[in-house]
N, C-alpha and C. Protein backbone atom coordinates (compact mmCIF):
# COMPACT_ATOMS: atom_id res chain seq x y z
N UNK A 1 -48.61 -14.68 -9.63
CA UNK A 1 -48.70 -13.33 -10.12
C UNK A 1 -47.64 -13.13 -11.21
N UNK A 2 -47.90 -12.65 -11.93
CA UNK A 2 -46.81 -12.19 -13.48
C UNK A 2 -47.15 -10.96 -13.69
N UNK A 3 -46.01 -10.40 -14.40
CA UNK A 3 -46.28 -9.35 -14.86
C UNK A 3 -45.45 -9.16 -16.42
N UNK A 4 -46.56 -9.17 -17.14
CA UNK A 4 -46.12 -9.49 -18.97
C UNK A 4 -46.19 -10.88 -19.00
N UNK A 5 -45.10 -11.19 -19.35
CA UNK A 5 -45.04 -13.22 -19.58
C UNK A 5 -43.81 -13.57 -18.76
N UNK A 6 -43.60 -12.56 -17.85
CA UNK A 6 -42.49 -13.33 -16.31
C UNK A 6 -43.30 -13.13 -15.16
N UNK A 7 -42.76 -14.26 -14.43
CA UNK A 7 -43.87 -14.35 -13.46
C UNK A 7 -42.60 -13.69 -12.36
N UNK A 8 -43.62 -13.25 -10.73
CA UNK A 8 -43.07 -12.15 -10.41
C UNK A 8 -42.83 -13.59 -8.83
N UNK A 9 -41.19 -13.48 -8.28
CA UNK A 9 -40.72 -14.25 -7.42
C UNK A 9 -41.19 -13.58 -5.91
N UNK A 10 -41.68 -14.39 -5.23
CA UNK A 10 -42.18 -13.57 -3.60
C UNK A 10 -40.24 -13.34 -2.56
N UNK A 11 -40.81 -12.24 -1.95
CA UNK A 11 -39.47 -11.98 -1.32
C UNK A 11 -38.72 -13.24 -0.65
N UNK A 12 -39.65 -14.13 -0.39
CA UNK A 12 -38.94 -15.66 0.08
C UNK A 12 -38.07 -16.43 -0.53
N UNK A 13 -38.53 -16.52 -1.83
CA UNK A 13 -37.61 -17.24 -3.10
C UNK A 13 -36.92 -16.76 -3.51
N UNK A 14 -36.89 -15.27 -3.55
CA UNK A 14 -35.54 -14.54 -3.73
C UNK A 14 -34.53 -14.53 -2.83
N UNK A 15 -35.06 -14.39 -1.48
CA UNK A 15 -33.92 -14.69 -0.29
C UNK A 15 -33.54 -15.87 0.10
N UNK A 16 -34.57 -17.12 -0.75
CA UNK A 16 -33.88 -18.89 -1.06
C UNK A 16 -32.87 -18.75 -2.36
N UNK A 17 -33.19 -17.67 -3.45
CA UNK A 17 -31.97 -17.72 -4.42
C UNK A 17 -30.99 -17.41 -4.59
N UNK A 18 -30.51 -16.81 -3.44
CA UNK A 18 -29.72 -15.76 -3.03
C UNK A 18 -28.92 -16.56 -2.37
N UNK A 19 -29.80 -17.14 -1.23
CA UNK A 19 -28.82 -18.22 -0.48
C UNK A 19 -28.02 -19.06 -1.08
N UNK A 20 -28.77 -19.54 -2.21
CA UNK A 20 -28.23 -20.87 -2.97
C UNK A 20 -27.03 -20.20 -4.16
N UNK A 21 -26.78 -18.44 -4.39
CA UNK A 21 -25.77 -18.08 -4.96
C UNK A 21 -24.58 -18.09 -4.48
N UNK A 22 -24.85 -18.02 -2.85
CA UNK A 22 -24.10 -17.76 -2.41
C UNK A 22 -23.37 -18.82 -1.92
N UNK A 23 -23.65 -20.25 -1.90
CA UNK A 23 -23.44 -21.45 -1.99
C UNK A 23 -22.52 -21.87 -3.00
N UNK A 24 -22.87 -21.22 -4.47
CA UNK A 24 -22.79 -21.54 -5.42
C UNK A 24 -21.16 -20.60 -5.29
N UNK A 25 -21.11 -19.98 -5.23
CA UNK A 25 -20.04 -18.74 -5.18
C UNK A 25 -18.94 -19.51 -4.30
N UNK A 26 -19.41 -20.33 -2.69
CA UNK A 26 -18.15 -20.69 -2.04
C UNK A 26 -17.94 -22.05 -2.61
N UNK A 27 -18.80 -22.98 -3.16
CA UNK A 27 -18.31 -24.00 -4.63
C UNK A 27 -17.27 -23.67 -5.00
N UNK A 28 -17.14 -22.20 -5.89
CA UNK A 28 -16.67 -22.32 -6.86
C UNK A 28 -14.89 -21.99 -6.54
N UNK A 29 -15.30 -20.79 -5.06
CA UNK A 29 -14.11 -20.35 -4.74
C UNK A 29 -13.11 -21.59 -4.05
N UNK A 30 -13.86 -22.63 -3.73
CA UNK A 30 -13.27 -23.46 -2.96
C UNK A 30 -12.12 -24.62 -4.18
N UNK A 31 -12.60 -24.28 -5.16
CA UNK A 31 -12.18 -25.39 -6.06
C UNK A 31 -11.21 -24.64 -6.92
N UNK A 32 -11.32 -23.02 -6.28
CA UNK A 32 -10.05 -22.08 -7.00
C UNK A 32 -8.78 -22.08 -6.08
N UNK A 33 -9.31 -22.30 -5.25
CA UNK A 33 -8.00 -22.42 -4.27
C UNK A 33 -7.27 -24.19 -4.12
N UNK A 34 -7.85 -25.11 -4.33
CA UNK A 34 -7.62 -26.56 -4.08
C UNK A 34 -6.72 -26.44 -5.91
N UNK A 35 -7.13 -25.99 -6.81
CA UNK A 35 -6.13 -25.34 -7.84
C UNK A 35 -4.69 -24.97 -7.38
N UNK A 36 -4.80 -23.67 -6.77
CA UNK A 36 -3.92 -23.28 -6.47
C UNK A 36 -3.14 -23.79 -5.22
N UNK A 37 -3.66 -24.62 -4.74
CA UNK A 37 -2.92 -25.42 -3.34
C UNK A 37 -1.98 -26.03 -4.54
N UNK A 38 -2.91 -27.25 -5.37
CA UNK A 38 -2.15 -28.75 -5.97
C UNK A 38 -0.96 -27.72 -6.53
N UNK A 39 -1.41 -26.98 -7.40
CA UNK A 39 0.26 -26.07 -8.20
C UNK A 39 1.12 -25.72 -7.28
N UNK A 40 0.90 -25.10 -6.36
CA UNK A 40 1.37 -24.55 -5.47
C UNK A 40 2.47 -25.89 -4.97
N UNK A 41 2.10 -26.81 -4.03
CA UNK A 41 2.44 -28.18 -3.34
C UNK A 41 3.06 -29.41 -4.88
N UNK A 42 2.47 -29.49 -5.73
CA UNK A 42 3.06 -30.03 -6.74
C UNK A 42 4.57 -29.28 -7.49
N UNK A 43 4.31 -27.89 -7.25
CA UNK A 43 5.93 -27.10 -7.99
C UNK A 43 7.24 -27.52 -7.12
N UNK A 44 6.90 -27.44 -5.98
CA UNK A 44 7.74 -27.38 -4.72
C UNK A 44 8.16 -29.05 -4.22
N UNK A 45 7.36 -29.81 -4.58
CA UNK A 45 7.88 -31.13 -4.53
C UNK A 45 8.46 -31.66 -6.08
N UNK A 46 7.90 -31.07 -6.67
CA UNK A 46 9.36 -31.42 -8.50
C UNK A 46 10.49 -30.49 -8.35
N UNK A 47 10.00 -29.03 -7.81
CA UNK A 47 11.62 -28.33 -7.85
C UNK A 47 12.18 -29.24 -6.82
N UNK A 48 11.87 -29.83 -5.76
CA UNK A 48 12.77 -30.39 -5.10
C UNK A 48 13.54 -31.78 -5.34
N UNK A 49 12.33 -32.20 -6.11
CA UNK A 49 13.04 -33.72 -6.95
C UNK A 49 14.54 -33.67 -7.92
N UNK A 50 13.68 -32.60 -8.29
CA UNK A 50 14.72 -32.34 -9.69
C UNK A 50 16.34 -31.56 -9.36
N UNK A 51 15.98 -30.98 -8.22
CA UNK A 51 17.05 -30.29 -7.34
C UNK A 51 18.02 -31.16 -6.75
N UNK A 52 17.57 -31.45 -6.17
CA UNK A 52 18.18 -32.94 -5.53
C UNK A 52 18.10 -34.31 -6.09
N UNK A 53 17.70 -34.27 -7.27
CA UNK A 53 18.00 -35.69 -8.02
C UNK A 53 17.15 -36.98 -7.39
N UNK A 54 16.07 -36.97 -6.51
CA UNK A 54 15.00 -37.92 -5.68
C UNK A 54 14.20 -38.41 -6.87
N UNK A 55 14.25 -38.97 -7.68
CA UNK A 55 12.86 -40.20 -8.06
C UNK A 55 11.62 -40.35 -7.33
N UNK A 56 12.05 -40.82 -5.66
CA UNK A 56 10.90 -40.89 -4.59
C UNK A 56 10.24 -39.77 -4.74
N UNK A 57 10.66 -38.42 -4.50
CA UNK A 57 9.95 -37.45 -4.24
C UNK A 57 9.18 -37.61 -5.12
N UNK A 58 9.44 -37.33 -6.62
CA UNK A 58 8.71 -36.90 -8.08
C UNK A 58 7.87 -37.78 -7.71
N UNK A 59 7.97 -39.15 -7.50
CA UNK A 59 6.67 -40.55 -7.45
C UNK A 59 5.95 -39.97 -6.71
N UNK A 60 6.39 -39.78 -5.33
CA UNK A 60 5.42 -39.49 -4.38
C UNK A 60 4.49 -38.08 -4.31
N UNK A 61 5.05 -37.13 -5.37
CA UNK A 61 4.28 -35.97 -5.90
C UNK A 61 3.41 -36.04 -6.58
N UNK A 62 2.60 -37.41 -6.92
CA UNK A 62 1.08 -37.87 -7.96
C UNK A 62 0.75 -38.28 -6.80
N UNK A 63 0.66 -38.42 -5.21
CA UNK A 63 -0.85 -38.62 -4.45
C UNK A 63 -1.46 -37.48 -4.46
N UNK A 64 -0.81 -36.04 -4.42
CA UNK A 64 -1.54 -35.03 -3.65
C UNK A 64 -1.96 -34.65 -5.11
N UNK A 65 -1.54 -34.84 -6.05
CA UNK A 65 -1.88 -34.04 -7.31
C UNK A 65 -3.28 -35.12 -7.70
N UNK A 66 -3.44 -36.56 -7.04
CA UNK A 66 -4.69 -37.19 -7.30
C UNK A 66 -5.56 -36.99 -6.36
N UNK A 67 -5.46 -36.35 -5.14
CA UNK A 67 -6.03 -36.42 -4.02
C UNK A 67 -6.72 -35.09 -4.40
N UNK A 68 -6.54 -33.96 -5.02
CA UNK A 68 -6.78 -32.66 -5.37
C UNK A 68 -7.46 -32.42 -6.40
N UNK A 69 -7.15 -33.83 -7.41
CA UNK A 69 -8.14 -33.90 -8.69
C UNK A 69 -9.22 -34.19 -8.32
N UNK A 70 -9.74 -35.60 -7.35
CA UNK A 70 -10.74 -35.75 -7.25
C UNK A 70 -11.53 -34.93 -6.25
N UNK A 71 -11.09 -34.50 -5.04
CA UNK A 71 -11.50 -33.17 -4.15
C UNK A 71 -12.06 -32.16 -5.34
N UNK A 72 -11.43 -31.64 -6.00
CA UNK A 72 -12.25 -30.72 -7.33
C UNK A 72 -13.02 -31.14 -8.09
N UNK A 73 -13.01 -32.65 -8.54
CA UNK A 73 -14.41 -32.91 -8.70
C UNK A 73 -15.47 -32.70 -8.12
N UNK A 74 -14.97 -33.35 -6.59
CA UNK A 74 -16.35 -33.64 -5.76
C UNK A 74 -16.77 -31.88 -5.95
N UNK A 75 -16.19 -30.90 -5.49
CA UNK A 75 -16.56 -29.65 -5.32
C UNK A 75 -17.14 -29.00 -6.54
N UNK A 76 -17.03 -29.31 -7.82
CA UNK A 76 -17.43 -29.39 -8.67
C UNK A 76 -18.81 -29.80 -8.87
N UNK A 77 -18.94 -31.02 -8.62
CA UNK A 77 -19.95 -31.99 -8.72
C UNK A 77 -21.10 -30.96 -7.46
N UNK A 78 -20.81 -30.52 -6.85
CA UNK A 78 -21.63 -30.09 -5.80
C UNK A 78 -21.69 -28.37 -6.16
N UNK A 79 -21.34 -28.24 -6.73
CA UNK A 79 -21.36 -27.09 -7.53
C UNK A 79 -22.70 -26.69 -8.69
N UNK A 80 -22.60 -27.80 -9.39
CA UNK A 80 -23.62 -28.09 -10.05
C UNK A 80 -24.87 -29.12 -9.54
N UNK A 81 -24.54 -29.69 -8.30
CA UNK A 81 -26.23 -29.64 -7.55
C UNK A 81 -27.04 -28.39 -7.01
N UNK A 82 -26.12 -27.17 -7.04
CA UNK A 82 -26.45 -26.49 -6.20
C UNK A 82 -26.78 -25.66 -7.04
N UNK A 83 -26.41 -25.55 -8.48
CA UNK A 83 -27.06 -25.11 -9.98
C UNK A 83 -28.32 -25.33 -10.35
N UNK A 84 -28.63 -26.80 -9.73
CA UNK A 84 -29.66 -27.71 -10.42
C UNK A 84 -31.02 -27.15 -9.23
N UNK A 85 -30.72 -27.35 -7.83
CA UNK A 85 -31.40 -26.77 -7.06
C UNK A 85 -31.36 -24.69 -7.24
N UNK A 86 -30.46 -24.26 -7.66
CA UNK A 86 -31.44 -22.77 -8.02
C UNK A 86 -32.39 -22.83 -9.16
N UNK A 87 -32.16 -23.72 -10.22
CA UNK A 87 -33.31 -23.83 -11.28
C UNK A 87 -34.37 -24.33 -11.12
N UNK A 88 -34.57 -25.19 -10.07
CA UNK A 88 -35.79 -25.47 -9.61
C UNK A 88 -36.37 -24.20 -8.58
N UNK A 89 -35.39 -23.52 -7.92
CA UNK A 89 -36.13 -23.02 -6.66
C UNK A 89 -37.09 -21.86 -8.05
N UNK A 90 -36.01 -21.23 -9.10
CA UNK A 90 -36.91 -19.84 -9.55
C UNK A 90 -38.09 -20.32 -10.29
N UNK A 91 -37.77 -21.10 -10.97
CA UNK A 91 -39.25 -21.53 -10.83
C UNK A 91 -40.63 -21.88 -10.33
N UNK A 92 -41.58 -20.58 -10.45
CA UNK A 92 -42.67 -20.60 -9.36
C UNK A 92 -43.65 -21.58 -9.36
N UNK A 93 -43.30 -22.08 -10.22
CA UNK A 93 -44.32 -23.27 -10.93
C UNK A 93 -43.61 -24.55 -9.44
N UNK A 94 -42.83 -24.43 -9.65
CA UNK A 94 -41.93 -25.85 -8.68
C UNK A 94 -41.98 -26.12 -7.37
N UNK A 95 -42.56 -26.82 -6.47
CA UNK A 95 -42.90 -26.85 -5.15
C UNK A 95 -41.60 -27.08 -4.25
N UNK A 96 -40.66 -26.21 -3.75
CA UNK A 96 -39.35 -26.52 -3.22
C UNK A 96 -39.53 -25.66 -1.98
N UNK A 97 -39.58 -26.54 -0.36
CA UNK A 97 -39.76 -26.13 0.51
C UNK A 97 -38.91 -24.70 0.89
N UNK A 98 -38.98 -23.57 1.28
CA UNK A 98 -38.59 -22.46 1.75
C UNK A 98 -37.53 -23.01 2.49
N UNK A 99 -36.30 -22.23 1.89
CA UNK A 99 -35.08 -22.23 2.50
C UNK A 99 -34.42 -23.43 2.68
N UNK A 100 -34.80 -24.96 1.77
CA UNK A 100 -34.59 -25.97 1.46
C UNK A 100 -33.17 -26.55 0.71
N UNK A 101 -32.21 -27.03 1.24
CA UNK A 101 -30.94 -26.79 0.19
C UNK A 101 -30.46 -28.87 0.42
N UNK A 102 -32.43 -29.22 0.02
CA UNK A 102 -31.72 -30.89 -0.37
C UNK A 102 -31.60 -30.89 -2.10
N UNK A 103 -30.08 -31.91 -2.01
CA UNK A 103 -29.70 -31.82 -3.32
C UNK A 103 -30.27 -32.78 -3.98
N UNK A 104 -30.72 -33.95 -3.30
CA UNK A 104 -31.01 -35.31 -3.61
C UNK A 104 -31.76 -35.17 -5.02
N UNK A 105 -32.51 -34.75 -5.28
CA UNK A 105 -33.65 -34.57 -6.64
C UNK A 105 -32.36 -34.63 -7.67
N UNK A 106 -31.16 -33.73 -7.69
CA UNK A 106 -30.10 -33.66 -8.67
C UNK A 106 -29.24 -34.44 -9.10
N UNK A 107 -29.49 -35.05 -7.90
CA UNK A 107 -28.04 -36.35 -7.63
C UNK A 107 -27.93 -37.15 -9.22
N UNK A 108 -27.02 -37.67 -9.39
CA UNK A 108 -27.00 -38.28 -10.38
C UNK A 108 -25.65 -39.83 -10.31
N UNK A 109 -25.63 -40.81 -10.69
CA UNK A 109 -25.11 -42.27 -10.34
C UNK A 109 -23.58 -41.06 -11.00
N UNK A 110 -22.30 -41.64 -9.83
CA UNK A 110 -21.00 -41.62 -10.46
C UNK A 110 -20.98 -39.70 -10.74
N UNK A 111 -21.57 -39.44 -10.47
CA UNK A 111 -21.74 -37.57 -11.06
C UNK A 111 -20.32 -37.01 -10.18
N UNK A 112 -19.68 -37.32 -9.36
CA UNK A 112 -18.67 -36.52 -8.58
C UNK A 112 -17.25 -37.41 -9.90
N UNK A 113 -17.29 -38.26 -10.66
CA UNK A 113 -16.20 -38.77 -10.92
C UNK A 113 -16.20 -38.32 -12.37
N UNK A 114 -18.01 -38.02 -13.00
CA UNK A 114 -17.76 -37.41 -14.57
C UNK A 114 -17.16 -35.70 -14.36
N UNK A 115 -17.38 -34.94 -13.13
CA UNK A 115 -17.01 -33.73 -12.73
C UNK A 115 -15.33 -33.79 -13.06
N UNK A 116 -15.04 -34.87 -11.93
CA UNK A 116 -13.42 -34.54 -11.88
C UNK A 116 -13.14 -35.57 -13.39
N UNK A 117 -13.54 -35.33 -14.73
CA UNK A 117 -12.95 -36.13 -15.45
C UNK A 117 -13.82 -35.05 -16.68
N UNK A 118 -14.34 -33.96 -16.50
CA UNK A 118 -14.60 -32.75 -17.11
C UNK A 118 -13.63 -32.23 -18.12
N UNK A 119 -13.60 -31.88 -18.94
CA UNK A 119 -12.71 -31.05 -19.86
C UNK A 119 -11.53 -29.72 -19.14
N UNK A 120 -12.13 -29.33 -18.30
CA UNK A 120 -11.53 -28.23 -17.58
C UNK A 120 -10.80 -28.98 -16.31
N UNK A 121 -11.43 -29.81 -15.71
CA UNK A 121 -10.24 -30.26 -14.84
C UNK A 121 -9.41 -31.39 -15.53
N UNK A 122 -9.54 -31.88 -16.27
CA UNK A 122 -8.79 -32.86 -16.97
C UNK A 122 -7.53 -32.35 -17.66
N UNK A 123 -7.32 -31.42 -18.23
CA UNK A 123 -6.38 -30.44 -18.84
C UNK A 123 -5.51 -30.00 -17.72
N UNK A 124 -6.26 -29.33 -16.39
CA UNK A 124 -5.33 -28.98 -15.46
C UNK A 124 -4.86 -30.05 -15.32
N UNK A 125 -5.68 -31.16 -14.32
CA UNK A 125 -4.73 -31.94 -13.59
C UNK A 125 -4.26 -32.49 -14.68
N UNK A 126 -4.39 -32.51 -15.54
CA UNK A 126 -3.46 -33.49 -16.38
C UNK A 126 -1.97 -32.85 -17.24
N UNK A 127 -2.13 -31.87 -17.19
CA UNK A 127 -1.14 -30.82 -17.19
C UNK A 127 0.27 -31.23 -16.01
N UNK A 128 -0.42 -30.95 -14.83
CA UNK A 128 0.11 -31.54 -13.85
C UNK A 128 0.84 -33.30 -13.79
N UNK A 129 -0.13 -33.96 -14.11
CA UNK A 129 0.62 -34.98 -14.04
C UNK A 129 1.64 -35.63 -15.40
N UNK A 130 1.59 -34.51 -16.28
CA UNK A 130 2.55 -34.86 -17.35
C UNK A 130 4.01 -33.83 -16.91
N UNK A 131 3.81 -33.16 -16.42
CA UNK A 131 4.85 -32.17 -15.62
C UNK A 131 5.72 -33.03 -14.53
N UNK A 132 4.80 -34.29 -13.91
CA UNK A 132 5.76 -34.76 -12.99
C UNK A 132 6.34 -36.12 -13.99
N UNK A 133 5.68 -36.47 -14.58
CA UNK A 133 6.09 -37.76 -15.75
C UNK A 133 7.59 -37.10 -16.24
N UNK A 134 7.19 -36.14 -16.86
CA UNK A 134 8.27 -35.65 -17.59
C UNK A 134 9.78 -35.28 -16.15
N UNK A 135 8.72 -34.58 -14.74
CA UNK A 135 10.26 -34.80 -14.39
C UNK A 135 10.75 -36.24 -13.74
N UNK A 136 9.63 -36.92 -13.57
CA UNK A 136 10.66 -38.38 -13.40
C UNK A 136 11.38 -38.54 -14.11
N UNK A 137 10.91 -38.62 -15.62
CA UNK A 137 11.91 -39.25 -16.69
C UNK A 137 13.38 -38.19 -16.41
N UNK A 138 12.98 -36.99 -16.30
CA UNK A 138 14.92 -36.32 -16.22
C UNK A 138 15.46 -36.77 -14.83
N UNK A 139 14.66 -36.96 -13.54
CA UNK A 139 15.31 -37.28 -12.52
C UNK A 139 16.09 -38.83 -12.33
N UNK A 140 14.97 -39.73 -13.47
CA UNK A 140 15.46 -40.66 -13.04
C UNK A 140 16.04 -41.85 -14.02
């Protein structure tokens, strides 16, 4: 059914698009906070390096700042399956079982590692890890 040249969504696919916003929404919030964890946990282990003069610490302050890059990929990366699956669901033309949230059709080879290697997380975390470079070099 259409009405003009848009076709008109049954209350089902709207309450499947809805679902999948709302998916899309704890994606996004989840990868705002794993942000604000790494800054958060990365400030507090360089003020403490640099405070106390530790080398170890500063070194040992690039696992969690790599462990957080790629966690934001992956969340990322699943962020945009879950993009790829609302563009199929509004489309009435597209056969996508009711209330269906497989990503597999989206998947793509290596897709969680081009995410965390994105323009936007690459700048952060990399922000980050020139912040601890730089305080090794004064600590040590």
């Amino acid at each position: 059914m259409t009405t003009g040249n848009s076709p008109v969504l049954d209350d089902g696919r709207i309450k499947h698009l809805e679902l999948i916003q709302t998916t899309v929404a704890r994606m996004g919030n989840n990868s705002f906070l794993i942000k604000g964890w790494s800054l958060t946990i990365t400030g507090a282990l360089l003020a403490f390096a640099v405070g106390n003069g530790e080398a170890s610490v500063a070194v040992v302050s690039f696992v969690p700042v790599v462990a957080f890059w790629f966690l934001d990929g992956y969340f990322l990366y699943q962020e945009r399956l879950f993009r790829r699956l609302y563009d199929r669901v509004r489309r009435p033309e597209t056969a996508v079982e009711p209330f269906a949230m497989d990503l597999a059709p989206g998947r793509e080879p290596a897709g969680a590692v081009k995410a965390a290697v994105s323009p936007t997380l690459s700048l952060f975390y990399g922000g980050l890890v020139a912040a601890q470079a730089f305080a090794l070099l004064f600590v040590g």
